[in-house]
C-alpha atoms as a PDB file:
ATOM      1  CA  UNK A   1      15.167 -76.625 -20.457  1.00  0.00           C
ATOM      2  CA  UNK A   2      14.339 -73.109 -21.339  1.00  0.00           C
ATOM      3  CA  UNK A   3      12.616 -70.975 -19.573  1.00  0.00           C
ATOM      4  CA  UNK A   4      10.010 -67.979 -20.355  1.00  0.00           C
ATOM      5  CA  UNK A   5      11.521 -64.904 -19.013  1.00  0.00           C
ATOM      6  CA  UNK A   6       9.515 -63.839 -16.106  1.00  0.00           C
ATOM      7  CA  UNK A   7       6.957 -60.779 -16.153  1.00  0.00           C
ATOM      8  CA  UNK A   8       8.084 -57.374 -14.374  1.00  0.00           C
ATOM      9  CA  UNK A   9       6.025 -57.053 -11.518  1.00  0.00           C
ATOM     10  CA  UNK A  10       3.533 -54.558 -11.537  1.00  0.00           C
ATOM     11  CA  UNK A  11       4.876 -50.701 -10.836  1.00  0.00           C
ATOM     12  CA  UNK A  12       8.352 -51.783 -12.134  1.00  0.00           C
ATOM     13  CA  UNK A  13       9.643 -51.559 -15.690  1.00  0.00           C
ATOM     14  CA  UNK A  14       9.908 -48.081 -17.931  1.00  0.00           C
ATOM     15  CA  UNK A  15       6.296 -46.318 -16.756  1.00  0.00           C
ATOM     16  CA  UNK A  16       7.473 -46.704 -12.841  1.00  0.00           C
ATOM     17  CA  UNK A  17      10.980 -45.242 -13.946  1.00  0.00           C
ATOM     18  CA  UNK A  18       9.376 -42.348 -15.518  1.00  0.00           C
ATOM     19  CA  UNK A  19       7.370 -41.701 -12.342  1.00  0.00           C
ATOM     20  CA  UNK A  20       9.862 -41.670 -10.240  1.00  0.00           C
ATOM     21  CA  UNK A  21      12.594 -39.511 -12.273  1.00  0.00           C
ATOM     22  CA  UNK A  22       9.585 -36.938 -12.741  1.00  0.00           C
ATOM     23  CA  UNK A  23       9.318 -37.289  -9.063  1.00  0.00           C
ATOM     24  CA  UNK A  24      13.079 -36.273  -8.667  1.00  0.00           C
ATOM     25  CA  UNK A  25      12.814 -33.785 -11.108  1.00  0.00           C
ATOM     26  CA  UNK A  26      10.067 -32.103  -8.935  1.00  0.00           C
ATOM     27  CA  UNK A  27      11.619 -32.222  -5.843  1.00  0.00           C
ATOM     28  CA  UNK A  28      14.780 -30.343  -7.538  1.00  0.00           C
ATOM     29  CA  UNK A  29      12.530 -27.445  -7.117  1.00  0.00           C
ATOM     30  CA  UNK A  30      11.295 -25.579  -3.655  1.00  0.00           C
ATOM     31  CA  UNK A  31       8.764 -23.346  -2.626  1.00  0.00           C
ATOM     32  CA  UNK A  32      10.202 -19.756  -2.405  1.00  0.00           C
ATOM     33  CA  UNK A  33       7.217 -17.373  -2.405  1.00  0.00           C
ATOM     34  CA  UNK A  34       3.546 -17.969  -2.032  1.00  0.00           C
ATOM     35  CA  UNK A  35       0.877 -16.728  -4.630  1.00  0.00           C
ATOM     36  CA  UNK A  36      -0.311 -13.890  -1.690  1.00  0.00           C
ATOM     37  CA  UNK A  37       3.553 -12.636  -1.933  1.00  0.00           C
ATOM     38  CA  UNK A  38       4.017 -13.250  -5.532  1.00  0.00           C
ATOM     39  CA  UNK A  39       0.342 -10.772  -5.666  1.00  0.00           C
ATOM     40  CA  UNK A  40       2.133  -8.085  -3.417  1.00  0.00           C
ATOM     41  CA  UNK A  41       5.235  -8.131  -5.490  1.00  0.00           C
ATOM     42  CA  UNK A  42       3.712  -7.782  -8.700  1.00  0.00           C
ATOM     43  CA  UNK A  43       0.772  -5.293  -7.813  1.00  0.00           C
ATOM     44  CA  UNK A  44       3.652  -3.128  -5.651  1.00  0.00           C
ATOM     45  CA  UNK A  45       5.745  -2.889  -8.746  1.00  0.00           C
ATOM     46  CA  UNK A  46       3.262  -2.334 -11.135  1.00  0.00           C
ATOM     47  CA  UNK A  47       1.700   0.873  -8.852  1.00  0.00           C
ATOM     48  CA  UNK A  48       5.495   1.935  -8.560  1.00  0.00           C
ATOM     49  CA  UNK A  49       5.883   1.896 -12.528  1.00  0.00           C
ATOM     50  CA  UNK A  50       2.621   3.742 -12.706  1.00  0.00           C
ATOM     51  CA  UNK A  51       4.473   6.353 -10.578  1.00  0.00           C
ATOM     52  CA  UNK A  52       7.533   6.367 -12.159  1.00  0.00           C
ATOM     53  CA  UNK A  53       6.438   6.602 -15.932  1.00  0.00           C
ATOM     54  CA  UNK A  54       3.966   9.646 -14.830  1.00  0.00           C
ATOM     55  CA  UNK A  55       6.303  11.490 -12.790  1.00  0.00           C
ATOM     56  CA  UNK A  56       9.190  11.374 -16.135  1.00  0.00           C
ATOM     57  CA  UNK A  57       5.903  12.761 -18.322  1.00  0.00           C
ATOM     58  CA  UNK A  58       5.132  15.194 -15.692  1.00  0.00           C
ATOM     59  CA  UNK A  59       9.024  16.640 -15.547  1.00  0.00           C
ATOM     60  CA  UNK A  60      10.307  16.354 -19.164  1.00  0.00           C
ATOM     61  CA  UNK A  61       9.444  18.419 -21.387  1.00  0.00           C
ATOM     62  CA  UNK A  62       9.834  16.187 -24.349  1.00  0.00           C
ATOM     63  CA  UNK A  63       7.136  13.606 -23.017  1.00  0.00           C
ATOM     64  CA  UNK A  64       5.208  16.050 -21.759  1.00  0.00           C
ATOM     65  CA  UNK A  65       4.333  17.568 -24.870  1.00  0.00           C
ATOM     66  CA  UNK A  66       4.179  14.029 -26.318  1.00  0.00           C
ATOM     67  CA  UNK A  67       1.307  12.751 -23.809  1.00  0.00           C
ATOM     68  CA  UNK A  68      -0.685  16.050 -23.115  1.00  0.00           C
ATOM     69  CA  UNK A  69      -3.134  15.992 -20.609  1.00  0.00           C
ATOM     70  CA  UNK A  70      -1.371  17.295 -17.914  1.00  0.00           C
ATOM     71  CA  UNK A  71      -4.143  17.353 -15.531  1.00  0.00           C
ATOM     72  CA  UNK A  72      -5.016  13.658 -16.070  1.00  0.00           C
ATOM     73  CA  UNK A  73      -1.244  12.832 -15.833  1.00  0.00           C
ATOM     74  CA  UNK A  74      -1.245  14.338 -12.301  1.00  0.00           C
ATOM     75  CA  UNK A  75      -4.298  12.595 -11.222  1.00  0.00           C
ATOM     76  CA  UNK A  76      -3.035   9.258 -12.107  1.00  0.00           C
ATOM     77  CA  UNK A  77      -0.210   9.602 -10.594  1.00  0.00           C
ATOM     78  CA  UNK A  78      -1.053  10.750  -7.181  1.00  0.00           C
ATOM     79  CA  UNK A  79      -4.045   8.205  -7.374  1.00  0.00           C
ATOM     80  CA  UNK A  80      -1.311   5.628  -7.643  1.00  0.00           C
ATOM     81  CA  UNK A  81       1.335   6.895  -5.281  1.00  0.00           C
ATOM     82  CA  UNK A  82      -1.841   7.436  -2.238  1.00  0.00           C
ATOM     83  CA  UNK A  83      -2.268   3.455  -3.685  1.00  0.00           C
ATOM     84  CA  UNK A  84       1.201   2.686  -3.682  1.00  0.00           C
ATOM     85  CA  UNK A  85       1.137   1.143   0.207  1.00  0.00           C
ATOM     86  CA  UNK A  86      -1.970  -0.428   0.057  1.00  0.00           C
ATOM     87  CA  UNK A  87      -0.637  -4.273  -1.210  1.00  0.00           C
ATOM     88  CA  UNK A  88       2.016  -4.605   1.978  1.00  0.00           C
ATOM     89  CA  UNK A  89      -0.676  -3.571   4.178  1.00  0.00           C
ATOM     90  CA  UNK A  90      -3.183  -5.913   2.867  1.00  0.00           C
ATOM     91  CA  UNK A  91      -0.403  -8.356   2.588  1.00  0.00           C
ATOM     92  CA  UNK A  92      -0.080  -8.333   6.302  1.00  0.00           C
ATOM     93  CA  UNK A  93      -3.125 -10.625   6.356  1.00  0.00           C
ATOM     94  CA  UNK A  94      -0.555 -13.511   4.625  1.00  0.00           C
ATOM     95  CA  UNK A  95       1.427 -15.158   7.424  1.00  0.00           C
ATOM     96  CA  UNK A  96       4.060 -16.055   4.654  1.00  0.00           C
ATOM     97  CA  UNK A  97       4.186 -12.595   4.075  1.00  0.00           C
ATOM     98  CA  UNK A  98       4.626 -11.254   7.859  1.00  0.00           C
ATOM     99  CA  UNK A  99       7.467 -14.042   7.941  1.00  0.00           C
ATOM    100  CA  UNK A 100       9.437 -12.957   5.115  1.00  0.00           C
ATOM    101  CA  UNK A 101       8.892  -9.086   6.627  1.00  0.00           C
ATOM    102  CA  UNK A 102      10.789 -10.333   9.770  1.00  0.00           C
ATOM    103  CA  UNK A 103      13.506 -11.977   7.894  1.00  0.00           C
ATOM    104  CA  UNK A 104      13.933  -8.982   5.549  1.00  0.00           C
ATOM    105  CA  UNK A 105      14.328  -6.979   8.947  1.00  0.00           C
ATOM    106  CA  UNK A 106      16.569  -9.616  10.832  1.00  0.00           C
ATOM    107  CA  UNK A 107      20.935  -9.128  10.358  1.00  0.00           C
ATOM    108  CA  UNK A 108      23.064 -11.677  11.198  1.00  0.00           C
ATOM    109  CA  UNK A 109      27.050 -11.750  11.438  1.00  0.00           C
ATOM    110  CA  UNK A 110      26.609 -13.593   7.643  1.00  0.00           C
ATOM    111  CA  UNK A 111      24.999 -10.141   6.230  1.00  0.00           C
ATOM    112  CA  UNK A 112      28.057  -8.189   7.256  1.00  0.00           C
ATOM    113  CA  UNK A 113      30.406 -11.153   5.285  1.00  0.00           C
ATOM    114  CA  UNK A 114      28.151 -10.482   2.479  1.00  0.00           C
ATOM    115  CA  UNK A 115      28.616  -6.786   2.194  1.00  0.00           C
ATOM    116  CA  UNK A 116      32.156  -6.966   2.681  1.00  0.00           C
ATOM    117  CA  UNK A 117      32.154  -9.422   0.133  1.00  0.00           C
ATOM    118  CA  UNK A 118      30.427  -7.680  -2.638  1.00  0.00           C
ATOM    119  CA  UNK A 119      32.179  -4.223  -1.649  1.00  0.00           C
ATOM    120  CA  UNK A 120      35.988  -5.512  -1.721  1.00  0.00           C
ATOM    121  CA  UNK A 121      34.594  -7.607  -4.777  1.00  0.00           C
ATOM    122  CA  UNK A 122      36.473 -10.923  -3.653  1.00  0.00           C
ATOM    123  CA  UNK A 123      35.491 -14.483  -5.301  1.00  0.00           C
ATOM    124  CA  UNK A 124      34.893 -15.969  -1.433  1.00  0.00           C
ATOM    125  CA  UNK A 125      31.341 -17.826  -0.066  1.00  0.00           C
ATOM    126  CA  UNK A 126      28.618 -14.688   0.193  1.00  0.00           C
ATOM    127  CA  UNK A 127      26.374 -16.724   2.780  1.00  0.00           C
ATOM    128  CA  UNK A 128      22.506 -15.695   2.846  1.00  0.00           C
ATOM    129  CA  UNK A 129      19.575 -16.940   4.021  1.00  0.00           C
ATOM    130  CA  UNK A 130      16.345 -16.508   2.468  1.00  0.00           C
ATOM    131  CA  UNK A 131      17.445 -13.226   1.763  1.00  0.00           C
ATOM    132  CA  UNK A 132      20.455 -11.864   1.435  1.00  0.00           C
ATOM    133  CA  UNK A 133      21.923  -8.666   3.032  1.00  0.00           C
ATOM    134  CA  UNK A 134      21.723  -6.965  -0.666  1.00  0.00           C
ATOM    135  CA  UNK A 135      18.284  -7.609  -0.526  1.00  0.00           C
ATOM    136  CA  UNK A 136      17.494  -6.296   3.011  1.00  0.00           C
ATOM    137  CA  UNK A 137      19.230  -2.950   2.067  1.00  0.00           C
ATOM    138  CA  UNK A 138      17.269  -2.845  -0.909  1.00  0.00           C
ATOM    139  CA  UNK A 139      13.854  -3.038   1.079  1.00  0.00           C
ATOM    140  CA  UNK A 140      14.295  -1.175   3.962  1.00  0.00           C
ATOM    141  CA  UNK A 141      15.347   1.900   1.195  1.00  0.00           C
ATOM    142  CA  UNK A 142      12.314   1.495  -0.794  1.00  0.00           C
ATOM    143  CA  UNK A 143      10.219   1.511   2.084  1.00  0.00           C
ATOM    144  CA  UNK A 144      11.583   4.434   3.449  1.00  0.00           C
ATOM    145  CA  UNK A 145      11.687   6.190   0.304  1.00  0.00           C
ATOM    146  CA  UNK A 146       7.815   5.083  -0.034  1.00  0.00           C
ATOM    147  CA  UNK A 147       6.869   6.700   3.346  1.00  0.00           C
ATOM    148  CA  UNK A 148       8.857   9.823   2.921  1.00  0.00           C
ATOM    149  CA  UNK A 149       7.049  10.390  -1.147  1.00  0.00           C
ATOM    150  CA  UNK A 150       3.833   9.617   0.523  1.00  0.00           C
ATOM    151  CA  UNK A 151       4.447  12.148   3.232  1.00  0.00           C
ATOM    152  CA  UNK A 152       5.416  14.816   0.799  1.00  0.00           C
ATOM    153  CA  UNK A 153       3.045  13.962  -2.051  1.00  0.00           C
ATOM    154  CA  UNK A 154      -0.435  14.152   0.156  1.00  0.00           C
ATOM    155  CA  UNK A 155       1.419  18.053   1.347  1.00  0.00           C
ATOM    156  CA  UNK A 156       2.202  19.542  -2.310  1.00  0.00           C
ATOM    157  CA  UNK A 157      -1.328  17.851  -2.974  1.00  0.00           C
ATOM    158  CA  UNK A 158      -3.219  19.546  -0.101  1.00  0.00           C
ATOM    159  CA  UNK A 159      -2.048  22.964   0.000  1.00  0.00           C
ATOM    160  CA  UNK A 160      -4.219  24.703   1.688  1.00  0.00           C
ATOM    161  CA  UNK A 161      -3.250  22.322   5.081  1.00  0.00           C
ATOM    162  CA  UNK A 162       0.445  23.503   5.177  1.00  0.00           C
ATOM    163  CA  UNK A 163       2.444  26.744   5.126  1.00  0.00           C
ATOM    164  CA  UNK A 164       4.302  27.940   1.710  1.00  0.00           C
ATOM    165  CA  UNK A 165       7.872  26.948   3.579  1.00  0.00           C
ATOM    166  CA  UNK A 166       6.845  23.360   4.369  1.00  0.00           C
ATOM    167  CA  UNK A 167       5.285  23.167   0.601  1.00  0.00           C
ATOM    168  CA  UNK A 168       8.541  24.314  -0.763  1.00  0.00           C
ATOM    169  CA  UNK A 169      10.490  22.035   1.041  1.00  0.00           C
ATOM    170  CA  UNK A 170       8.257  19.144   0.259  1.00  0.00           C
ATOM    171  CA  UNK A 171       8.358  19.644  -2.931  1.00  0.00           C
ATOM    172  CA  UNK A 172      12.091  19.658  -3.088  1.00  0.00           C
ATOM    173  CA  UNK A 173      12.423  16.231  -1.685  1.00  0.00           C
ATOM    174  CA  UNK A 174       9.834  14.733  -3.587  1.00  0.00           C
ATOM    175  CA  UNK A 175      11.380  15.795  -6.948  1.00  0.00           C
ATOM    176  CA  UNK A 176      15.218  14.530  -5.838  1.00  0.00           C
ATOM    177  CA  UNK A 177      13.853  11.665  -3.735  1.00  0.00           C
ATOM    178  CA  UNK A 178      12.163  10.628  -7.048  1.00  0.00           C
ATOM    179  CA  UNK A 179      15.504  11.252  -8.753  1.00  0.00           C
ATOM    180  CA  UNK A 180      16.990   9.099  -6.869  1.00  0.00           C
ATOM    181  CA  UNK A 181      14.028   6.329  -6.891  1.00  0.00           C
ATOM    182  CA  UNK A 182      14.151   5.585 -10.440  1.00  0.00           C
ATOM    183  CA  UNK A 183      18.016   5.031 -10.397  1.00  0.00           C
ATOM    184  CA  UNK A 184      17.846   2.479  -7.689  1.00  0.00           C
ATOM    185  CA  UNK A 185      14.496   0.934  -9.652  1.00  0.00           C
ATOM    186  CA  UNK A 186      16.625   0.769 -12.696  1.00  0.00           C
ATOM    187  CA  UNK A 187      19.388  -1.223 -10.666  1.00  0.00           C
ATOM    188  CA  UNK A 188      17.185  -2.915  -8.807  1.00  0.00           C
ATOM    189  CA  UNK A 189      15.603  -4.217 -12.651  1.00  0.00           C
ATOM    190  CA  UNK A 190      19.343  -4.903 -13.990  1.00  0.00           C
ATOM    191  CA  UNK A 191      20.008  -6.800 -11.064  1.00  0.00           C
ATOM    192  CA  UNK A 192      16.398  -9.118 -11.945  1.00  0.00           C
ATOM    193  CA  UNK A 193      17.549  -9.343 -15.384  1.00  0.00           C
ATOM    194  CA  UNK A 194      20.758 -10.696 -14.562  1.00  0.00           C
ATOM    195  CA  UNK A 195      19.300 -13.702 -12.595  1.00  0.00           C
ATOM    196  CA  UNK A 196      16.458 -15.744 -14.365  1.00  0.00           C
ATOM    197  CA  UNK A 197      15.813 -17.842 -11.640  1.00  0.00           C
ATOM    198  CA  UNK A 198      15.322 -15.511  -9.489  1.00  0.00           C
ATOM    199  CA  UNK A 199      12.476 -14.122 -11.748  1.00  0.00           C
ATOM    200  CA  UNK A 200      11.283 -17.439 -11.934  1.00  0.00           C
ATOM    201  CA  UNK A 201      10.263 -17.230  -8.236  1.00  0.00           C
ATOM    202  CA  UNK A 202       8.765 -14.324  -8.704  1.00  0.00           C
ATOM    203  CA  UNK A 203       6.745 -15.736 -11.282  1.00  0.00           C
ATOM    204  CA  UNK A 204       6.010 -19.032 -10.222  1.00  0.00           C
ATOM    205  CA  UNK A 205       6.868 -18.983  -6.295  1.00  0.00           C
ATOM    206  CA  UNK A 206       9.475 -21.985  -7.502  1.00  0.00           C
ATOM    207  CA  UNK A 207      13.124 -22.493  -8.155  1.00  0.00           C
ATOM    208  CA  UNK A 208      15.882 -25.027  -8.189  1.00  0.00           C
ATOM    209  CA  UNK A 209      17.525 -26.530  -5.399  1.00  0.00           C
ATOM    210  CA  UNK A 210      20.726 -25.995  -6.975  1.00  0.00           C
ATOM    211  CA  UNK A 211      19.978 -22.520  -7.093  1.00  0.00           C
ATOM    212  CA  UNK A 212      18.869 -22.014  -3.714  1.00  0.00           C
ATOM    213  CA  UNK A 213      21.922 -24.051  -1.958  1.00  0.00           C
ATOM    214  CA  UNK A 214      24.008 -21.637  -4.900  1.00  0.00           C
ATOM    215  CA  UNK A 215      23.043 -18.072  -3.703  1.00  0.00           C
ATOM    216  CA  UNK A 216      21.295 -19.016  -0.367  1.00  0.00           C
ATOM    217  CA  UNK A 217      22.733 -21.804   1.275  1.00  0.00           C
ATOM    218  CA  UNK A 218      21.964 -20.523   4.909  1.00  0.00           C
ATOM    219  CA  UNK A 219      18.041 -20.867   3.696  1.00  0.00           C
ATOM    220  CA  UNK A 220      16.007 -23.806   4.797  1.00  0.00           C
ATOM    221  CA  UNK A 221      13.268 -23.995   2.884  1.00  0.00           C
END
């Protein structure tokens, strides 16, 4: 005798198997920065390109002429560089933020693998963490470099508080310190274009697993 094929119970069938391979697929990704970092990051860089693009008007000639204004080029950009620490310190407030600070400032035996790695160029493991040692380099520069054009911005800016030698001086390290700012930005962008997911943690504070266990397997998320 034949019998009627039985009905699926409920929460089986196609529409559970779609739930539950869209379940997979999100848990392929992992948190990697919070929307209070992702803020800092993109308000930081976007006062540092402020800085950047009115220092190049301010010292050639050829944009110089092309934007005018001279005065209102010089305004905006020490406005921005006197604004330029103001995210990290109102980051500080963000206890994601004061984590990944002491991890950016925290070496292990696996950062000095990494840097050898990358400097003799070899194709062996480059273990990192949530950062890697690359990275730490990268912001303990910047933030020195920060402090030190801050430092010799506010003297060229306030003459009258400082003697002509110390003007001079600051002067020469803020033009050559800037110099040598934009070249590191410009890596430092080359780098981030070279790595879409990593810009996709930027932007969205996610990326793949894959990814993560790929160029930071020491990380636990």
């Amino acid at each position: 005798m034949n019998r009627r094929p039985e009905t699926p119970p409920a929460g089986t069938g196609t529409g559970a198997g779609t739930r539950e391979e869209a379940g997979a697929g999100a848990s392929a990704r992992v948190r990697r920065f919070t929307t209070a970092e992702r803020w800092i990051h993109r308000t930081t860089a976007a006062l540092m390109g402020v800085c950047v693009v009115t220092a190049a008007c301010l010292y050639l000639p050829s944009l110089a002429a092309l934007v005018g204004r001279r005065a209102l080029v010089v305004t905006v950009h020490q406005w921005a560089g006197l604004l330029l620490p103001l995210p990290v310190l109102a980051g500080l407030a963000s206890r994601a933020f004061r984590a990944d600070l002491g991890r950016l400032n925290r070496w292990g035996p696996h950062d000095r693998v990494w840097l050898r790695a990358v400097r003799r160029r070899t194709p062996g493991p480059r273990p990192a963490a949530k950062f890697n040692a690359g990275q730490k380099v990268y912001a303990a520069w910047i933030a020195g470099a920060t402090l030190v054009m801050l430092a010799t911005g506010l003297i060229m800016w306030f003459t009258h508080l400082t003697p002509l030698a110390w003007r001079t001086s600051a002067t020469f390290v803020h033009d050559w310190l800037a110099l040598t700012v934009g070249i590191v930005l410009a890596g430092h962008i080359g780098m981030a274009l070279g790595d879409p997911e990593a810009r996709r943690g930027l932007r969205t504070g996610l990326v793949t697993k894959e990814w993560a266990d790929r160029e930071h397997p020491l990380w636990r998320p």
